[in-house]
C-alpha atoms as a PDB file:
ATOM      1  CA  UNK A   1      15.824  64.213  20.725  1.00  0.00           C
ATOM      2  CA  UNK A   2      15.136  61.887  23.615  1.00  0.00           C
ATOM      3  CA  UNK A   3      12.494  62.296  25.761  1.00  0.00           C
ATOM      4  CA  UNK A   4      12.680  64.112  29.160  1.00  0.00           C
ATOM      5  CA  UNK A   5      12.000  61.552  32.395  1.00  0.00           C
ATOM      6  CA  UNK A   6       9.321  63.710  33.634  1.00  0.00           C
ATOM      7  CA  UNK A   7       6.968  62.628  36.890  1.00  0.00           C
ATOM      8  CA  UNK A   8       3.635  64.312  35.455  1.00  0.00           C
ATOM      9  CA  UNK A   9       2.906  62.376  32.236  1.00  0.00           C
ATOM     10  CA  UNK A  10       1.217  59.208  33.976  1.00  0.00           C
ATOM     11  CA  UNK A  11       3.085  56.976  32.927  1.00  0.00           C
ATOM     12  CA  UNK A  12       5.221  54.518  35.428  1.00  0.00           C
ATOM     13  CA  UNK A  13       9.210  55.255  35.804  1.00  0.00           C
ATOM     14  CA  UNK A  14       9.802  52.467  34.014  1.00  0.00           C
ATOM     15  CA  UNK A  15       7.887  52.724  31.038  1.00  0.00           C
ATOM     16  CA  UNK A  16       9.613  56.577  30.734  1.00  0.00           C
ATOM     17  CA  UNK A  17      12.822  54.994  30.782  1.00  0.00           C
ATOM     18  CA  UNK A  18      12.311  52.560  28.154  1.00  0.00           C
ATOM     19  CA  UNK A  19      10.483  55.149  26.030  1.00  0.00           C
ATOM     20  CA  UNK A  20      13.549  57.225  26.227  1.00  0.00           C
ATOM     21  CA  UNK A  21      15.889  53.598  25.362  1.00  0.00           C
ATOM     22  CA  UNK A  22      13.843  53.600  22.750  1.00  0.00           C
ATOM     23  CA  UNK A  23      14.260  57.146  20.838  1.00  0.00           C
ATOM     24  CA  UNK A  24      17.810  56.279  21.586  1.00  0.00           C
ATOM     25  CA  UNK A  25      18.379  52.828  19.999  1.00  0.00           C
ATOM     26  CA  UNK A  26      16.528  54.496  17.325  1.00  0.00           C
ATOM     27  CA  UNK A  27      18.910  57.480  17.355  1.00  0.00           C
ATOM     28  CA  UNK A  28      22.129  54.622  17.874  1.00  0.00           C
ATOM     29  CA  UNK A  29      23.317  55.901  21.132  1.00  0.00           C
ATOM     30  CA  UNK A  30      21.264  54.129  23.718  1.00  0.00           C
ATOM     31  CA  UNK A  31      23.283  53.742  26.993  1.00  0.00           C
ATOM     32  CA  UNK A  32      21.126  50.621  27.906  1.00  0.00           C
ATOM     33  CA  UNK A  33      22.133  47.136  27.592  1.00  0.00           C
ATOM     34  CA  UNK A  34      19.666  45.247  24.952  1.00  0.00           C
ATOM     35  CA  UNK A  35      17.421  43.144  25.857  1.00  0.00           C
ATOM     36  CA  UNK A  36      17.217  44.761  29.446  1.00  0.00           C
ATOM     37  CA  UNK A  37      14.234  44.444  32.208  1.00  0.00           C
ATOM     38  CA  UNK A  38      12.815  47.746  32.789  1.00  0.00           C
ATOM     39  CA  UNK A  39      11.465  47.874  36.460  1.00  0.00           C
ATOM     40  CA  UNK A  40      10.206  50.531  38.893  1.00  0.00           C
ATOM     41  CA  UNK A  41      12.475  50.645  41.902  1.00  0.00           C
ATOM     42  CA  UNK A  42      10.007  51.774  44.338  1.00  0.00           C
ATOM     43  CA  UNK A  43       7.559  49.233  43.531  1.00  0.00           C
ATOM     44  CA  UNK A  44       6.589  46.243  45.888  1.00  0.00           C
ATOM     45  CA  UNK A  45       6.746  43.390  42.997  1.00  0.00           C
ATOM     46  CA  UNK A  46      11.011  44.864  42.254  1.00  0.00           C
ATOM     47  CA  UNK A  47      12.533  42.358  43.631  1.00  0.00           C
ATOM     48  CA  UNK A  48      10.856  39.634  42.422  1.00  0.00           C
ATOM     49  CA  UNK A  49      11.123  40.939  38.584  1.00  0.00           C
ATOM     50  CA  UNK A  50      14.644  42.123  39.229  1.00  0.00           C
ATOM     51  CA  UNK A  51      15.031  38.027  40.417  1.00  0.00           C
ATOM     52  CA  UNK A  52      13.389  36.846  37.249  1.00  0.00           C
ATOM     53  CA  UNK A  53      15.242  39.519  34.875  1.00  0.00           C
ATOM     54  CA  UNK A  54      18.761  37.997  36.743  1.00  0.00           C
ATOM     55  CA  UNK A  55      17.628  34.323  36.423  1.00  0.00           C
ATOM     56  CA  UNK A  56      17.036  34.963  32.803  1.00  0.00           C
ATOM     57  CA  UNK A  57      20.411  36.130  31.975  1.00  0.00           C
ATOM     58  CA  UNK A  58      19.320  39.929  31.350  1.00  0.00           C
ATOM     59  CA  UNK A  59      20.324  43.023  32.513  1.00  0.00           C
ATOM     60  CA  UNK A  60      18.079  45.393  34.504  1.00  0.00           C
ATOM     61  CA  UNK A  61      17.237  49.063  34.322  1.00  0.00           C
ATOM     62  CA  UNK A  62      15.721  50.209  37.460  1.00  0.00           C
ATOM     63  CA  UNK A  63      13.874  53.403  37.104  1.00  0.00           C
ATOM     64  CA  UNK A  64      13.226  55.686  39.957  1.00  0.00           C
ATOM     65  CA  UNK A  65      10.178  58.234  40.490  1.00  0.00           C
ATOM     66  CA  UNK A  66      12.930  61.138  40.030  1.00  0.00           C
ATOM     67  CA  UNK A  67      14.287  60.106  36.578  1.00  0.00           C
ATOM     68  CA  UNK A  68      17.188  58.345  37.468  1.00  0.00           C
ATOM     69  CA  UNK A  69      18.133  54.812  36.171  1.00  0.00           C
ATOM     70  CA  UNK A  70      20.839  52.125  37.967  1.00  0.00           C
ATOM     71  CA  UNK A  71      21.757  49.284  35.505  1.00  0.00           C
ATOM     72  CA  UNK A  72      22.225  46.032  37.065  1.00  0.00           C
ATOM     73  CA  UNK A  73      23.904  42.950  34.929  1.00  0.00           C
ATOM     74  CA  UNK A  74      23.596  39.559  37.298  1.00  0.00           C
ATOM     75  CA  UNK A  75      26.308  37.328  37.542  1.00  0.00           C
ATOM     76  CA  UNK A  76      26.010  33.472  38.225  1.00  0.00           C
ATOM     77  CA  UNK A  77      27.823  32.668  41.671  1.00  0.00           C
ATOM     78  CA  UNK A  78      30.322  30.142  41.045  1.00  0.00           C
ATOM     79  CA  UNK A  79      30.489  27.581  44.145  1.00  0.00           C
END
């Protein structure tokens, strides 16, 4: 069974989430893209990691203090 995204273990929003994507991938029913960039939302350094997750052609899996996860998949801008 996966792992609750609980606030009280210590451990960053992030590293919850992909400790859950992990029991799941295990399990074969992870909703995450592989390969994915977990990062805390509410953290100063987001945007820059969610800037080098996009540049490097991977999806990202922000993870909020309450448990929730947003997936973003980047998208090259054609000019």
């Amino acid at each position: 069974m996966a792992t609750e995204l609980t606030a009280d273990d210590g451990r960053t929003p992030a590293a919850r989430a992909m400790d859950e994507a992990i029991e799941l991938a295990i399990e074969g029913r992870s909703p995450y893209p592989e390969s994915a960039a977990f990062i805390d939302a509410e953290e100063p350094g987001a945007v820059d990691a969610i800037k080098k997750a996009a540049d490097e052609g991977r999806a990202v899996v922000l993870a909020y203090a309450d448990g929730s996860t947003r997936v973003l998949r980047a998208e090259p801008v054609s000019r």
